[in-house]
Protein backbone atom coordinates (compact mmCIF):
# COMPACT_ATOMS: atom_id res chain seq x y z
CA UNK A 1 -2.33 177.30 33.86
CA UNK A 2 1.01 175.30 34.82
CA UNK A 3 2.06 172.64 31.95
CA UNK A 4 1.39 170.33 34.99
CA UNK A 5 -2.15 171.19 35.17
CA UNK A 6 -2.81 170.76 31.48
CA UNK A 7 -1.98 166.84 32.13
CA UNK A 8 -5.54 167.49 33.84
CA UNK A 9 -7.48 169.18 31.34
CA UNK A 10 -8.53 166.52 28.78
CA UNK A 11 -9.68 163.52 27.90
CA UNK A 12 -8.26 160.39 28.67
CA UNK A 13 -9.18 158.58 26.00
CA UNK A 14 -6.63 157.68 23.81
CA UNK A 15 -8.18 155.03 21.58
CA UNK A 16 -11.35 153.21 21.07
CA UNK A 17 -12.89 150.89 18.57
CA UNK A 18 -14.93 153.97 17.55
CA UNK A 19 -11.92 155.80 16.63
CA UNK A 20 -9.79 152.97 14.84
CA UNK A 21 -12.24 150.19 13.41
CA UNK A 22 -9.38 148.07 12.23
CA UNK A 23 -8.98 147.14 16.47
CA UNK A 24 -12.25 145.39 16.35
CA UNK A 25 -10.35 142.39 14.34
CA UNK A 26 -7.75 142.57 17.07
CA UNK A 27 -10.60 142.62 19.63
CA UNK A 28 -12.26 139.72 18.41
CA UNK A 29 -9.20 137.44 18.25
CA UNK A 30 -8.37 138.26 21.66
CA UNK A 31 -11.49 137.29 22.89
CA UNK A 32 -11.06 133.56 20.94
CA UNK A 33 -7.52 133.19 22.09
CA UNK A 34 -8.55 133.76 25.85
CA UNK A 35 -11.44 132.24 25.94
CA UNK A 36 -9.80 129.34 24.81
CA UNK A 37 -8.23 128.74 27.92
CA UNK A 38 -9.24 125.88 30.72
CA UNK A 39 -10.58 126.61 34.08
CA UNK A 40 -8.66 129.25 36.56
CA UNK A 41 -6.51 130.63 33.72
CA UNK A 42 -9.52 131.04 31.36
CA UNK A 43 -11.28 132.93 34.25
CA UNK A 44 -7.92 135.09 34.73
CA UNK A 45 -7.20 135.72 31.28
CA UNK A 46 -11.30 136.66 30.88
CA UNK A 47 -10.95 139.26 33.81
CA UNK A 48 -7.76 140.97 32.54
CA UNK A 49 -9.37 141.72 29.13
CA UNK A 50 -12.70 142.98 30.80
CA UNK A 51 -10.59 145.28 33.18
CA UNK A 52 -9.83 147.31 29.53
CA UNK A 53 -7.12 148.85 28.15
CA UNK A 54 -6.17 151.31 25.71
CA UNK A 55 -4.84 148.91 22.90
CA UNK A 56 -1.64 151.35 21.94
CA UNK A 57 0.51 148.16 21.05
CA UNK A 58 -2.05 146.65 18.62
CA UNK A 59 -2.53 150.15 16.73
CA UNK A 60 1.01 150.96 16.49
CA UNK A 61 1.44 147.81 14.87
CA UNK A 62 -1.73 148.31 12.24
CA UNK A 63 -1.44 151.80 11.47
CA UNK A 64 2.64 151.36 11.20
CA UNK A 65 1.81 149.30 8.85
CA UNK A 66 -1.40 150.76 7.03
CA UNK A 67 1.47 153.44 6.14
CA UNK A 68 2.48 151.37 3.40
CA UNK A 69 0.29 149.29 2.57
CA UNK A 70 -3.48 147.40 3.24
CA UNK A 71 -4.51 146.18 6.25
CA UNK A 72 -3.32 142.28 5.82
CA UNK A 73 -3.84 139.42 8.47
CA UNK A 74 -0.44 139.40 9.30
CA UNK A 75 -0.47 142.88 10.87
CA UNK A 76 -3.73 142.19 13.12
CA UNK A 77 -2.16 138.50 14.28
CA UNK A 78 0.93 140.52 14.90
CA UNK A 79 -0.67 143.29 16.71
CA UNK A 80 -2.77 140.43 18.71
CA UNK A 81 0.70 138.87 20.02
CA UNK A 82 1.94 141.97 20.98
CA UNK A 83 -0.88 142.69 23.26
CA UNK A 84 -0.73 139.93 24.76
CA UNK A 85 2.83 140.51 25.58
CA UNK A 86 1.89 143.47 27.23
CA UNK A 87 -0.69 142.20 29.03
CA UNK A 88 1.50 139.26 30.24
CA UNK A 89 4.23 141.72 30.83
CA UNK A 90 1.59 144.13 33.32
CA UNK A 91 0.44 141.00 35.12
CA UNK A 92 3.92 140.41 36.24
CA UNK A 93 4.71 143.54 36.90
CA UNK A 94 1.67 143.68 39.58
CA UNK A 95 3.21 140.56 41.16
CA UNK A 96 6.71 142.09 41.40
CA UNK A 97 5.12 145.68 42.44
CA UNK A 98 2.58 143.59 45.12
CA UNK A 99 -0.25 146.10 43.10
CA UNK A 100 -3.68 145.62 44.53
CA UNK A 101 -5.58 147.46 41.71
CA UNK A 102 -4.94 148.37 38.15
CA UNK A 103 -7.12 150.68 36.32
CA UNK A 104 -8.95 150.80 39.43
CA UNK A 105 -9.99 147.41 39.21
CA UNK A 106 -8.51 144.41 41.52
CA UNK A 107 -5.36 142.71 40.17
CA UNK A 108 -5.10 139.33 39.17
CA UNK A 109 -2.72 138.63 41.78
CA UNK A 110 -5.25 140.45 44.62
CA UNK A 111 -7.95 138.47 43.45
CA UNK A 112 -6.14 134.28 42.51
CA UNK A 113 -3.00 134.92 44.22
CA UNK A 114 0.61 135.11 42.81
CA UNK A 115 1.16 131.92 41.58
CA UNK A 116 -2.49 132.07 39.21
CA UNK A 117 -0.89 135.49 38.69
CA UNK A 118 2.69 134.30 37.04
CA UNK A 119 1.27 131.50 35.39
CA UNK A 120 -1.82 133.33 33.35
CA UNK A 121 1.33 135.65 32.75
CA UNK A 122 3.07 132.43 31.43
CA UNK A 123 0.21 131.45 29.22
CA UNK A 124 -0.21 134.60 27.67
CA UNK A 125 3.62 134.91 26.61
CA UNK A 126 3.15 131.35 24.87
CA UNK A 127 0.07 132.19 23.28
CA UNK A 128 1.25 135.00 21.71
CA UNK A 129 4.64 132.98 20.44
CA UNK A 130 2.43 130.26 19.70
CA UNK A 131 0.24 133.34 17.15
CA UNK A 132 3.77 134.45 15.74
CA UNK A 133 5.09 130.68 14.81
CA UNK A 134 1.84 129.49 13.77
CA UNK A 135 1.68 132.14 11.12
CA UNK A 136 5.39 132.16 10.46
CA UNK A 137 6.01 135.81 11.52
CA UNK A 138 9.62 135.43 11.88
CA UNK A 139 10.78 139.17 11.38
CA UNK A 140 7.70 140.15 14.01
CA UNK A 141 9.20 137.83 16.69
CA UNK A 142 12.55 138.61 16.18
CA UNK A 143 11.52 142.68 17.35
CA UNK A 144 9.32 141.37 19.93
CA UNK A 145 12.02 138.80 21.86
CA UNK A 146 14.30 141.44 21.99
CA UNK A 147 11.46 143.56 23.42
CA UNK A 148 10.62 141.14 26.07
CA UNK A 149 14.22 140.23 26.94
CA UNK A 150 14.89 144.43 27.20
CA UNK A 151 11.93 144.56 29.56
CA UNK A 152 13.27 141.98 31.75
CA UNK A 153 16.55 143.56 31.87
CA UNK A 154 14.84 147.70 32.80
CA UNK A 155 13.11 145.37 35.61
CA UNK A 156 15.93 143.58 36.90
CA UNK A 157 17.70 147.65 36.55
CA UNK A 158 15.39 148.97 38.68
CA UNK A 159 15.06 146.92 41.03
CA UNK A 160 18.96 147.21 41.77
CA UNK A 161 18.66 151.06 41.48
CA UNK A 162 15.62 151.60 44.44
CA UNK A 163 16.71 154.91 46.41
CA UNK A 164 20.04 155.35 44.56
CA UNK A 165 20.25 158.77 44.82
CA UNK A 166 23.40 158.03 41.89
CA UNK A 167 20.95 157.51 38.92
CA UNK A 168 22.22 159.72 35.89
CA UNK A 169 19.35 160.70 33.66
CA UNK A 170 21.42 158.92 31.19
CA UNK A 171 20.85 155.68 32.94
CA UNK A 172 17.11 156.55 33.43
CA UNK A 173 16.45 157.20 30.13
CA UNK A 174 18.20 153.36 29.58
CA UNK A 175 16.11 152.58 31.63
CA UNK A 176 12.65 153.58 29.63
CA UNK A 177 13.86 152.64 26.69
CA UNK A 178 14.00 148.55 27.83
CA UNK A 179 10.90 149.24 30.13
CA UNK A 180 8.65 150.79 27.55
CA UNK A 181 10.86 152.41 24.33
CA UNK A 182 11.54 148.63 23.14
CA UNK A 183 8.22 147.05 23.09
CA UNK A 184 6.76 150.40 21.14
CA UNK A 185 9.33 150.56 18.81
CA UNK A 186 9.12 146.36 18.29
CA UNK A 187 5.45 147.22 17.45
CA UNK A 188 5.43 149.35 14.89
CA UNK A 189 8.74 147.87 13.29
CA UNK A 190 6.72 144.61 13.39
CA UNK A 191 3.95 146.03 11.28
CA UNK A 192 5.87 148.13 9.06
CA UNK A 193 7.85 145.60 7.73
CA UNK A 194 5.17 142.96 7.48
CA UNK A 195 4.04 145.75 4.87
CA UNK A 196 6.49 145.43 3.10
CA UNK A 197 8.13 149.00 3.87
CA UNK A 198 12.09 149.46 2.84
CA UNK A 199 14.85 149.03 5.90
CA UNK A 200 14.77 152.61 6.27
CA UNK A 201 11.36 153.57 6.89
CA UNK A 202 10.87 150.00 9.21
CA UNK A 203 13.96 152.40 11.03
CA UNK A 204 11.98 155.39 10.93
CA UNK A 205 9.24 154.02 12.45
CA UNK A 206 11.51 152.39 15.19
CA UNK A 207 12.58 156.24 16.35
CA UNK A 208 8.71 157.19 16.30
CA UNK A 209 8.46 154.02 18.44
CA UNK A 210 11.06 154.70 20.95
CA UNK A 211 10.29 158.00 21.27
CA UNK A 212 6.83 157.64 21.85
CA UNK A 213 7.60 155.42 24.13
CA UNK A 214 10.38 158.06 26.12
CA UNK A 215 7.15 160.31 26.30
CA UNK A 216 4.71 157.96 27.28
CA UNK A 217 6.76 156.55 30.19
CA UNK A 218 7.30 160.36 31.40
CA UNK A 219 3.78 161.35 31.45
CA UNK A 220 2.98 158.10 33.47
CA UNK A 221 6.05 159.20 35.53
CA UNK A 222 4.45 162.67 36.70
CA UNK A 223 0.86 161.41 36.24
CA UNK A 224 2.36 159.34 39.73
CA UNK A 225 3.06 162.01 41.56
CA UNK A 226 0.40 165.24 40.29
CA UNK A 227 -2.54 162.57 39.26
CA UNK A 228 -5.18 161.89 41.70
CA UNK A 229 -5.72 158.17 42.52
CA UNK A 230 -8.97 157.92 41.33
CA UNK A 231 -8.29 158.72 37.84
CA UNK A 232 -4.77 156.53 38.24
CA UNK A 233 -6.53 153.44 40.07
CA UNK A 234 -3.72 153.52 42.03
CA UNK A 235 -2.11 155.58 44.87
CA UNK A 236 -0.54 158.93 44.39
CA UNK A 237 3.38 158.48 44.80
CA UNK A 238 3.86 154.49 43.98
CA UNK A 239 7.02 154.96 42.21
CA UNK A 240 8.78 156.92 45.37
CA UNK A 241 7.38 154.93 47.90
CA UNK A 242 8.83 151.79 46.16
CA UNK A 243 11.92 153.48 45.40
CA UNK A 244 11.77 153.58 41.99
CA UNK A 245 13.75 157.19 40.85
CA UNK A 246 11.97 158.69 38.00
CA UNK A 247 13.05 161.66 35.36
CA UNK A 248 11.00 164.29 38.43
CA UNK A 249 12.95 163.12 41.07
CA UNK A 250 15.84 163.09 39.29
CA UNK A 251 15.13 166.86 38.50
CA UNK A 252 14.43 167.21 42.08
CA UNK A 253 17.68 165.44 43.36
CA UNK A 254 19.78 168.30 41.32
CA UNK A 255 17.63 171.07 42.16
CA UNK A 256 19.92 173.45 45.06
CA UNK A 257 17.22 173.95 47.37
CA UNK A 258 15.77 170.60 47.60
CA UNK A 259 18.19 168.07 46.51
CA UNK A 260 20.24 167.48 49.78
CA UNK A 261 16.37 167.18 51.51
CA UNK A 262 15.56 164.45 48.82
CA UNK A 263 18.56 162.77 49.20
CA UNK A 264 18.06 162.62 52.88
CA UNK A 265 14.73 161.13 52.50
CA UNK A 266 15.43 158.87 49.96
CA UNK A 267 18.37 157.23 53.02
CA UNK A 268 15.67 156.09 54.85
CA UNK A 269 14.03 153.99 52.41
CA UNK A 270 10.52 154.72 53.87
CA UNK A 271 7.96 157.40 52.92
CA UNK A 272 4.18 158.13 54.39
CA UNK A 273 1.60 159.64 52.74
CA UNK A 274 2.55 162.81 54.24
CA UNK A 275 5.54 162.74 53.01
CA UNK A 276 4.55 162.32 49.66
CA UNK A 277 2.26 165.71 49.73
CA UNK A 278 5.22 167.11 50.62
CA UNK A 279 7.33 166.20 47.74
CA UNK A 280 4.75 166.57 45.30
CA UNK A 281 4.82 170.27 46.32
CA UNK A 282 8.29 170.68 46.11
CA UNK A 283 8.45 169.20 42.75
CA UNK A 284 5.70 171.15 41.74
CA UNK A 285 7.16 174.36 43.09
CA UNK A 286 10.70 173.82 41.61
CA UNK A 287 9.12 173.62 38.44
CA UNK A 288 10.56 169.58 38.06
CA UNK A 289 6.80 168.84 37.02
CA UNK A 290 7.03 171.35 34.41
CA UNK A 291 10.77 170.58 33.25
CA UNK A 292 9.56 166.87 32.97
CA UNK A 293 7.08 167.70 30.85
CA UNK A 294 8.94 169.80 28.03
CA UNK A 295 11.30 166.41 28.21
CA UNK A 296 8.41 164.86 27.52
CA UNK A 297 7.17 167.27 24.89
CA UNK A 298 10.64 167.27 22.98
CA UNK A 299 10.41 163.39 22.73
CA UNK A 300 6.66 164.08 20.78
CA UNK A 301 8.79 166.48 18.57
CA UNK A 302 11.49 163.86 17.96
CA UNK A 303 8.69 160.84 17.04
CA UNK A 304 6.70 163.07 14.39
CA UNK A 305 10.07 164.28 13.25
CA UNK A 306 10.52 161.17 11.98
CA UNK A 307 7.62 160.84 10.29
CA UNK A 308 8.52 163.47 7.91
CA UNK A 309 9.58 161.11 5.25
CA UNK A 310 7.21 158.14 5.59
CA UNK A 311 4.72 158.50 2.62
CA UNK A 312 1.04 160.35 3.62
CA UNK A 313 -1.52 159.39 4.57
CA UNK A 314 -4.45 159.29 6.81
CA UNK A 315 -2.64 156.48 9.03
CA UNK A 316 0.41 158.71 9.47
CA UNK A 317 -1.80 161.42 10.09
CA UNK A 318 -2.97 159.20 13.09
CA UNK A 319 0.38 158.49 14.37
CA UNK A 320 0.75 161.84 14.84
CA UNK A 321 -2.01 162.68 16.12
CA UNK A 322 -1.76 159.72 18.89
CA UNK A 323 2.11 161.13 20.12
CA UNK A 324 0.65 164.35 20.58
CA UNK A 325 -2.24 162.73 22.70
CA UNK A 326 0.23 161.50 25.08
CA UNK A 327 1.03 164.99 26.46
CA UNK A 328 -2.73 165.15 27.46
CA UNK A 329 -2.97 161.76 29.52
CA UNK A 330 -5.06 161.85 32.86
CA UNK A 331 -4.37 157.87 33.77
């Protein structure tokens, strides 16, 4: 079996209430903060939180901070604001990307429009400031501005870079770190230090953060181009057809028997489904899939490397355990 394939081969579930109890508190104050809302946005922010979600934000933020000491309010109203950041952040991201389904289930854009979309956005990113003032987390909101001002920034990046067939993997992996690395790493900074943990372990769990975050955002890259669009909820090939150049293509684009093809594809700014079968074989046949994947897999390494000196415990345990789950994502 390929390392491709394995990508296939398990479960998707990375987290459930089941698994990590301590969610349930985050649960339930998401529920009052939405439901709180008045008319159209209440029913928005109600469907996004129905359509799921695997909750990685929220339990990098309590376990990152379970590391060093109890579960404490602050961590779970932390973790609550920085889910909703993230689920501001996706709603936007479906308006900017014109996505029809997420998860398989209709966007919030698809179903109220844009303008519900962006604003329910809007209302989410105040809510969770208006969580992280109320309670005076100061240090938390500090890691996440910076988060949502990187994210901004990899958007506005990528945008500019569509079809560039000049992207340096250096530039990529700038990319990923203000698209995904930042809000990871704010996460578990955010709970680590509301427990109290020393400047250098709040920056050890910053490099677990980012580098989960590296690995995470290279999984979902290939799981775009070898996943099958019922498990994704979306169509195979997104990224290409909207031009966005991720760490396979960039492998592709150097490759010496398909590179000059690429490029020559990538000039015309337009792909068909056809077209994206036959890319998917030629990454898969040039072994860009595969060399993806060990990037992916030495990013894991890096993360739980930099565990090694945080204290044990069952909640470091855990954060291992959940890096090495993302090199077995389906969606």
């Amino acid at each position: 079996m390929s390392i491709h394939q394995q990508l296939h081969t398990t479960s998707d579930t990375l987290i459930s209430t089941l698994q990590f109890p301590e969610l349930l508190f985050v649960e339930d104050k998401l529920q009052t903060v939405l439901n709180k809302a008045d008319g159209l946005i209440q029913q928005t922010c109600v469907s996004l939180l129905q359509s799921g979600g695997k909750r990685v934000r929220p339990l990098l933020t309590l376990y990152s901070g379970m590391c060093f000491a109890p579960l404490n309010p602050q961590m779970i109203q932390a973790g609550v604001a920085a889910e909703l950041i993230h689920m501001a952040s996706l709603i936007h991201d479906d308006v900017i990307d014109k996505s029809a389904t997420r998860r398989g289930k209709p966007t919030i854009n698809s179903l109220y429009g844009d303008h519900a979309a962006i604003l329910t956005g809007d209302y989410l990113f105040a809510e969770a400031f208006n969580i992280l003032s109320t309670h005076q987390l100061l240090s938390s909101m500090t890691y996440l501005v910076e988060a949502i001002q990187a994210m901004c920034e990899g958007e506005v990046n990528q945008a500019n870079e569509q079809f560039s067939s000049s992207i340096s993997q250096e530039q990529y992996f700038q990319r990923i770190t203000k698209k995904t690395g930042k809000l990871l790493s704010a996460c578990c900074q955010s709970g680590a230090i509301l427990a109290g943990a020393f400047p250098e372990e709040v920056a050890q769990m910053r490099e677990y953060g980012l580098n989960i975050g590296y690995a995470y955002q290279i999984t979902d890259d290939i799981l775009d181009i070898s996943g099958d669009a019922d498990s994704l909820g979306k169509p195979v090939g997104t990224d290409f057809i909207n031009g966005n150049m991720t760490l396979p293509f960039l492998y592709l684009m150097e490759n010496p028997v398909y590179g000059t093809w690429l490029k020559e594809i990538m000039k015309t700014r337009k792909v068909n489904r056809q077209g994206i079968q036959s890319i998917k074989e030629a990454l898969i046949s040039s072994g860009c899939i595969d060399h993806a994947y060990l990037t992916a897999t030495q990013c894991i390494c890096n993360a739980k490397d930099s565990l090694t000196k945080i204290p044990r415990s069952p909640y470091r345990t855990t954060l291992v355990d959940l890096a090495d789950s993302i090199l077995l994502r389906t969606t």
